[in-house]
PDB file of N, CA and C in Angstrom:
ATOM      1  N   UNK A   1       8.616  36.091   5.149  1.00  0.00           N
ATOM      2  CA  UNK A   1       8.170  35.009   5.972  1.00  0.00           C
ATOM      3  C   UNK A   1       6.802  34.528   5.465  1.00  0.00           C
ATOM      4  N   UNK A   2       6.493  33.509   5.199  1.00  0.00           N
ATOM      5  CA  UNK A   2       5.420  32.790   4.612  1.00  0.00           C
ATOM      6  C   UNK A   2       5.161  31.750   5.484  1.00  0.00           C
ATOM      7  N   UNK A   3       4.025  32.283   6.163  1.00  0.00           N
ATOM      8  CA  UNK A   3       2.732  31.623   7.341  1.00  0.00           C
ATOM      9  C   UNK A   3       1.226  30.936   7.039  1.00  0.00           C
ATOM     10  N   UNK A   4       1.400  29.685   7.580  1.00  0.00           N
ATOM     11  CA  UNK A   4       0.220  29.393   7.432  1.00  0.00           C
ATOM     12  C   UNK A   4      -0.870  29.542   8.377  1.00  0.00           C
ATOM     13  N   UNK A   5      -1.589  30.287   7.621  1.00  0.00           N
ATOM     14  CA  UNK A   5      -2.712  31.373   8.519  1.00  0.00           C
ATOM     15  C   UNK A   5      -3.805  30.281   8.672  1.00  0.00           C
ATOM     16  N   UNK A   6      -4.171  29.225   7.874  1.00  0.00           N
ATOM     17  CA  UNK A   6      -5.310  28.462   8.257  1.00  0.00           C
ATOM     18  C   UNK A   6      -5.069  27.307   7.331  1.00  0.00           C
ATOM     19  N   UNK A   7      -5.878  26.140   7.561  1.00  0.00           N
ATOM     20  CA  UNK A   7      -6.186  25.358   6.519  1.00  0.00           C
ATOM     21  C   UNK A   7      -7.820  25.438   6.530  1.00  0.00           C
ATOM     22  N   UNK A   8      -7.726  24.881   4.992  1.00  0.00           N
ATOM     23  CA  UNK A   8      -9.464  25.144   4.353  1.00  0.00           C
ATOM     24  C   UNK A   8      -9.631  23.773   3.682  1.00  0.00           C
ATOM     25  N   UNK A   9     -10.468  22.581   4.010  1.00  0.00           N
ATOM     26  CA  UNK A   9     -10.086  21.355   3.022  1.00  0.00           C
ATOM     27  C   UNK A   9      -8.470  21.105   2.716  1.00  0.00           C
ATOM     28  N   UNK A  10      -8.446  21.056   1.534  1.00  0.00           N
ATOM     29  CA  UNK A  10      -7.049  20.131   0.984  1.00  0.00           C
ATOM     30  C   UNK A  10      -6.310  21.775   0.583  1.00  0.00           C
ATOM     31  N   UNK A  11      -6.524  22.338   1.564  1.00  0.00           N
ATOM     32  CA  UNK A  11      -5.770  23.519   0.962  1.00  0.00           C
ATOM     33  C   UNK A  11      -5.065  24.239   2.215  1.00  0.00           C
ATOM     34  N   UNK A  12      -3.901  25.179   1.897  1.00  0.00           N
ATOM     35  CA  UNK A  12      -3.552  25.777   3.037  1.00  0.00           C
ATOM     36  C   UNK A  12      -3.444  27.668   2.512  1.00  0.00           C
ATOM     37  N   UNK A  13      -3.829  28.363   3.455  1.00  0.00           N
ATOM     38  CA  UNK A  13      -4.023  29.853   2.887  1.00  0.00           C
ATOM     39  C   UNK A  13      -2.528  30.205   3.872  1.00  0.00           C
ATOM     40  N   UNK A  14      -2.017  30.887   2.934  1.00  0.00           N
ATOM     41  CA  UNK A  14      -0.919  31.624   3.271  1.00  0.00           C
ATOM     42  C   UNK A  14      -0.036  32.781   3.271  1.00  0.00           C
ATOM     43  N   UNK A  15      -0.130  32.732   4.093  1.00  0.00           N
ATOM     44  CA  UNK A  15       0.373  35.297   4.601  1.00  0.00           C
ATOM     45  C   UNK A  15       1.615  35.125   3.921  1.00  0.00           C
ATOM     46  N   UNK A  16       1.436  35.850   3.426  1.00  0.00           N
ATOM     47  CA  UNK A  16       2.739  36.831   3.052  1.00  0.00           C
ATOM     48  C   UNK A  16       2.946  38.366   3.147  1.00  0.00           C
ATOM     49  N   UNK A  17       3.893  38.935   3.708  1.00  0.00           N
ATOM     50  CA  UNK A  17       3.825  40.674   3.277  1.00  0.00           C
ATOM     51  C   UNK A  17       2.221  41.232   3.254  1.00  0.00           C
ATOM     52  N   UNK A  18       1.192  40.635   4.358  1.00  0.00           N
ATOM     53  CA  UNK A  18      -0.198  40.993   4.649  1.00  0.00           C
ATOM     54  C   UNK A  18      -0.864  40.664   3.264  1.00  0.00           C
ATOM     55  N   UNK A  19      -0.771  39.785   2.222  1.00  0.00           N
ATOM     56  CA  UNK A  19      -1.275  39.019   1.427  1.00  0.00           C
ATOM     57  C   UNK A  19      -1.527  37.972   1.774  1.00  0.00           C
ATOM     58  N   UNK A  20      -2.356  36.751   1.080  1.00  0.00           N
ATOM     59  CA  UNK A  20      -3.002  35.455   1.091  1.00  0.00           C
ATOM     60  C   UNK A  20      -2.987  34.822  -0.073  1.00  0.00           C
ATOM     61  N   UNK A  21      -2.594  34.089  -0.054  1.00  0.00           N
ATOM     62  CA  UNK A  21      -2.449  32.358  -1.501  1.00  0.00           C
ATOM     63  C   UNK A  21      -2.809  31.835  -1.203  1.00  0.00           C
ATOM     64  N   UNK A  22      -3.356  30.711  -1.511  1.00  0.00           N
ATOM     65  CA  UNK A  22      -3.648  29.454  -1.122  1.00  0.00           C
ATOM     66  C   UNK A  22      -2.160  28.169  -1.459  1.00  0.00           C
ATOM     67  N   UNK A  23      -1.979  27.363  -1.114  1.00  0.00           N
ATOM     68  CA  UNK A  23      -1.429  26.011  -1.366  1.00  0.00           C
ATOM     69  C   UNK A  23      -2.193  24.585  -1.501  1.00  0.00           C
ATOM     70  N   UNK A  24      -1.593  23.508  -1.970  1.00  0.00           N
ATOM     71  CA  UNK A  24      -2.465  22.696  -1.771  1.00  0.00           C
ATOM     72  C   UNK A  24      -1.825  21.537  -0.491  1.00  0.00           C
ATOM     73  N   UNK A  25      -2.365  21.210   0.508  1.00  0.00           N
ATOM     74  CA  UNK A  25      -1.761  20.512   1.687  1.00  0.00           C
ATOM     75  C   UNK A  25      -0.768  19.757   1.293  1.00  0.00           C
ATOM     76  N   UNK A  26      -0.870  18.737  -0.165  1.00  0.00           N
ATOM     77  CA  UNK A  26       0.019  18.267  -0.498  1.00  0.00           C
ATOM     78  C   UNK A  26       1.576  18.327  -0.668  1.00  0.00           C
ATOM     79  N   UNK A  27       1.764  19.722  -1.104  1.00  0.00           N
ATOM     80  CA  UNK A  27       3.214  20.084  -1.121  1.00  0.00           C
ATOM     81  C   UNK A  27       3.960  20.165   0.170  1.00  0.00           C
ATOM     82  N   UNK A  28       3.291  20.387   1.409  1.00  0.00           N
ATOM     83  CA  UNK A  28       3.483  21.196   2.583  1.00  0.00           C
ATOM     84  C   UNK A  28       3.921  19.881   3.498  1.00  0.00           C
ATOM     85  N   UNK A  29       5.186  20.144   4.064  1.00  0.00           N
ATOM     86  CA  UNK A  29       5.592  19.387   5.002  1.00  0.00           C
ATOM     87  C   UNK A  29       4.652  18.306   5.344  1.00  0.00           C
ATOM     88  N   UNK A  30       4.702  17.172   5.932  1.00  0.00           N
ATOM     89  CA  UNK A  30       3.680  16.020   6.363  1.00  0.00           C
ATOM     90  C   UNK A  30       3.798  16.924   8.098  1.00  0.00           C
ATOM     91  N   UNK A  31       2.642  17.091   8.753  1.00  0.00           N
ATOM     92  CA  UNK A  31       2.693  17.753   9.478  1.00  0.00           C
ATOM     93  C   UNK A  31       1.983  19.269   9.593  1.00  0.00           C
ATOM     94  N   UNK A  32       2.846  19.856   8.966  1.00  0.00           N
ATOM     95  CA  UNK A  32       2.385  21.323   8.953  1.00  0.00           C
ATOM     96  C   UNK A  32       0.515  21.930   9.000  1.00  0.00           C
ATOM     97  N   UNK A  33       0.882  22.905   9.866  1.00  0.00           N
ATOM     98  CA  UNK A  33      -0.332  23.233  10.770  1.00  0.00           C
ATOM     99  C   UNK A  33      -0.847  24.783  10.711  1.00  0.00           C
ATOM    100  N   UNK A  34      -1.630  25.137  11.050  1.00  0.00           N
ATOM    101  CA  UNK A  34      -1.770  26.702  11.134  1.00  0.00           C
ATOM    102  C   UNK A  34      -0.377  27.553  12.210  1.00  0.00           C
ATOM    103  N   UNK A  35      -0.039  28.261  11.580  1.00  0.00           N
ATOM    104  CA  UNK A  35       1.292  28.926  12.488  1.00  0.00           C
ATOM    105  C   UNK A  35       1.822  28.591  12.316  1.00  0.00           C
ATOM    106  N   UNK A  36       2.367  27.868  11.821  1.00  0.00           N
ATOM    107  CA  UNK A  36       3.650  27.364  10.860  1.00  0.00           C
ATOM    108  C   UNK A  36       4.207  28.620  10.109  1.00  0.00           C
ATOM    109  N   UNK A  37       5.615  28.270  10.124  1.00  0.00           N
ATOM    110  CA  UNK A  37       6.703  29.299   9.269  1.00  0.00           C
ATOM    111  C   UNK A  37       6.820  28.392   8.108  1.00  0.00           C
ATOM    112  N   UNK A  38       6.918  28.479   7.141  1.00  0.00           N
ATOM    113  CA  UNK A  38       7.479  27.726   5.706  1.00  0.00           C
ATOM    114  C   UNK A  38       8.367  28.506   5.076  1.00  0.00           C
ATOM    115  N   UNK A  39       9.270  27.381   4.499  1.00  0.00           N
ATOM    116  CA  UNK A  39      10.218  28.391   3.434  1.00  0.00           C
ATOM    117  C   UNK A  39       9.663  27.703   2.212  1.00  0.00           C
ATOM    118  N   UNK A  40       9.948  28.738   0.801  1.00  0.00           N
ATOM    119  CA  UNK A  40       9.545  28.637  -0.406  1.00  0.00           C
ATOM    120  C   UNK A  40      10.722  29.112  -1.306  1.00  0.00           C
ATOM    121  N   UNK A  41      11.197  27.801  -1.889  1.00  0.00           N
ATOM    122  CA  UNK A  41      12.007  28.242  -2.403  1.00  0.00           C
ATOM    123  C   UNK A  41      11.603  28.012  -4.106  1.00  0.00           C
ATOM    124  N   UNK A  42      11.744  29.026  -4.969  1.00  0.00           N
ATOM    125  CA  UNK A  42      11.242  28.791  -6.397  1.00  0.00           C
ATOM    126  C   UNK A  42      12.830  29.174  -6.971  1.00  0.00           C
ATOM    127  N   UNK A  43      12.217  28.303  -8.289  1.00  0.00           N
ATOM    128  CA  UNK A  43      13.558  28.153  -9.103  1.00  0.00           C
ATOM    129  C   UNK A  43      13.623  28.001 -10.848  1.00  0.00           C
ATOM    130  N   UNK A  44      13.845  27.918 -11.255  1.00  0.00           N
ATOM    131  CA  UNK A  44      13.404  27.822 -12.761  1.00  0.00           C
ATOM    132  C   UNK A  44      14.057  26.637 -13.492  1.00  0.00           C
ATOM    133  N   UNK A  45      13.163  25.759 -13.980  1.00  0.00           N
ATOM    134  CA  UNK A  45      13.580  24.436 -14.487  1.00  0.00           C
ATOM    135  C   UNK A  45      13.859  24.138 -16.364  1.00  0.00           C
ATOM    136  N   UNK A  46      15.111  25.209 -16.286  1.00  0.00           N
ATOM    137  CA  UNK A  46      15.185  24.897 -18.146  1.00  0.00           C
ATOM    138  C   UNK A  46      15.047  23.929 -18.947  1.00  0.00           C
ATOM    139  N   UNK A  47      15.416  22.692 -18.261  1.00  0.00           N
ATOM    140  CA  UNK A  47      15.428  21.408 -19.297  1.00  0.00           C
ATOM    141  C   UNK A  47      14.006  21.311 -19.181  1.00  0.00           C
ATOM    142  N   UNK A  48      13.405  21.581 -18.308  1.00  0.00           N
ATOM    143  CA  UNK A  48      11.219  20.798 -18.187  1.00  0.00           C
ATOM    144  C   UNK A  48      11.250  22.127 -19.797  1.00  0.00           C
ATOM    145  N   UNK A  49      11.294  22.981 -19.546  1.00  0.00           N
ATOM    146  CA  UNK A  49      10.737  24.035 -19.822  1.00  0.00           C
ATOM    147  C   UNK A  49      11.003  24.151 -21.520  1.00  0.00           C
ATOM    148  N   UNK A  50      12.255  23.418 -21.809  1.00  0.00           N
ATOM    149  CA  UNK A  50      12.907  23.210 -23.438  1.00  0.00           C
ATOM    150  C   UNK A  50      12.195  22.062 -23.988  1.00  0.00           C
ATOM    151  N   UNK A  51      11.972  21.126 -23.261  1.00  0.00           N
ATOM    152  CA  UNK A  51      11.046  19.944 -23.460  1.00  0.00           C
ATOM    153  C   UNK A  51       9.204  20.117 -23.586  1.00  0.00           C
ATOM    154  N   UNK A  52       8.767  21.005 -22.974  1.00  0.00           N
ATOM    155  CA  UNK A  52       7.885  21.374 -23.122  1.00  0.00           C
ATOM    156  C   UNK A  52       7.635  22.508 -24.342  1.00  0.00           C
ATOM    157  N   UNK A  53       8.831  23.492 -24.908  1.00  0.00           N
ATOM    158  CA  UNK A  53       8.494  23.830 -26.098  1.00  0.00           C
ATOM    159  C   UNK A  53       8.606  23.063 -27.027  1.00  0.00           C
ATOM    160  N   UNK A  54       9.448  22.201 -27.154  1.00  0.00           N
ATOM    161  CA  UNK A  54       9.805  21.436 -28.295  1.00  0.00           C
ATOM    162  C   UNK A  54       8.252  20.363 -28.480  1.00  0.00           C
ATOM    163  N   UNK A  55       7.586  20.400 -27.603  1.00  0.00           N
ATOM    164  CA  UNK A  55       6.513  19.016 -27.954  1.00  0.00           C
ATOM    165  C   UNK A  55       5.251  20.172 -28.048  1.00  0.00           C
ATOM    166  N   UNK A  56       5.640  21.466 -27.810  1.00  0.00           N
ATOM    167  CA  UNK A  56       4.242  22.256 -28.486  1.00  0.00           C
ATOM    168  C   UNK A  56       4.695  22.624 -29.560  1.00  0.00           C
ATOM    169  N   UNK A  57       6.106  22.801 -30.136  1.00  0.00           N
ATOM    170  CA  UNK A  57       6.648  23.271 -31.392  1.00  0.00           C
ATOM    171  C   UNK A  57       5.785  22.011 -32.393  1.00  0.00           C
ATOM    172  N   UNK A  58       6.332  20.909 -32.256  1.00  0.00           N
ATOM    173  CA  UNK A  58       5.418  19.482 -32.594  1.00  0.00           C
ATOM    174  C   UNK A  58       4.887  19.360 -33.231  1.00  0.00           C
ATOM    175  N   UNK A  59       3.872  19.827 -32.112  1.00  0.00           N
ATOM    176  CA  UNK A  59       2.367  19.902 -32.297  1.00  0.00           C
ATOM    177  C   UNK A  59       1.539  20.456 -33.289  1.00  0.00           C
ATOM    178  N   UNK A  60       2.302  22.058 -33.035  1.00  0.00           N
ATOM    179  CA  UNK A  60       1.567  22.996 -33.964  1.00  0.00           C
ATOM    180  C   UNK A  60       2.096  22.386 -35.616  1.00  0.00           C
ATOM    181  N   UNK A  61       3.184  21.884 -35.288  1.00  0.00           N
ATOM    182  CA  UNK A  61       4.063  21.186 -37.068  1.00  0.00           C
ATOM    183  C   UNK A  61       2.753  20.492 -37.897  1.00  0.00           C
ATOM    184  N   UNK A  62       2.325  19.567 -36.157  1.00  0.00           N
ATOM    185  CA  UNK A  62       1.658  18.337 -37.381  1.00  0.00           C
ATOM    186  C   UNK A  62      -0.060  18.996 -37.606  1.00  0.00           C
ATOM    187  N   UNK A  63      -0.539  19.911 -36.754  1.00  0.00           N
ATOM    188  CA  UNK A  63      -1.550  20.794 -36.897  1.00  0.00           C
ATOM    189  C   UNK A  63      -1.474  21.667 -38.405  1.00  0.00           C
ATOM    190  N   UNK A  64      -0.200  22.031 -38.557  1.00  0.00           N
ATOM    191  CA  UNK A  64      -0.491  23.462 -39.788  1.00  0.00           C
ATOM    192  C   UNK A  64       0.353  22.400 -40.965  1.00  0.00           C
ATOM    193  N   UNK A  65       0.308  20.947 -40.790  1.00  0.00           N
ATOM    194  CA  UNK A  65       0.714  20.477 -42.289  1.00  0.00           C
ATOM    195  C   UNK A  65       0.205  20.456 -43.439  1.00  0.00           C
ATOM    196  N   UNK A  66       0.594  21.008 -44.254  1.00  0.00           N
ATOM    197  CA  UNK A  66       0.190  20.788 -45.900  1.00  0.00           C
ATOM    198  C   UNK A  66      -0.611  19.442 -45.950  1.00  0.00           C
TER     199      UNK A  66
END
């Protein structure tokens, strides 16, 4: 269960398993308040993630050219 224990500025601190993160208000429901329940769902994005090696692969090409 992931609670929002407070907001701080543009940020929201959030319990977990008697831990604390921060967020940034932005992601967080329009609304959402201290005591709030949130769900978090993470996921892994292969195509960002193939696209992003291929343009540091690139990079380093046109960096270490003869």
């Amino acid at each position: 269960m992931f609670i929002i224990d407070r907001i701080e500025g543009q940020w929201a601190v959030i319990e977990y398993k008697s831990k604390t993160f921060n967020l940034p208000l932005s992601i967080l429901p329009s609304g959402a308040k201290e005591g709030d329940i949130i769900q978090i769902q993470i996921s892994l994005n292969e195509e960002a993630a193939e696209v992003r090696k291929e343009a540091i692969n690139n990079l380093a090409e046109e960096l270490f050219e003869d």
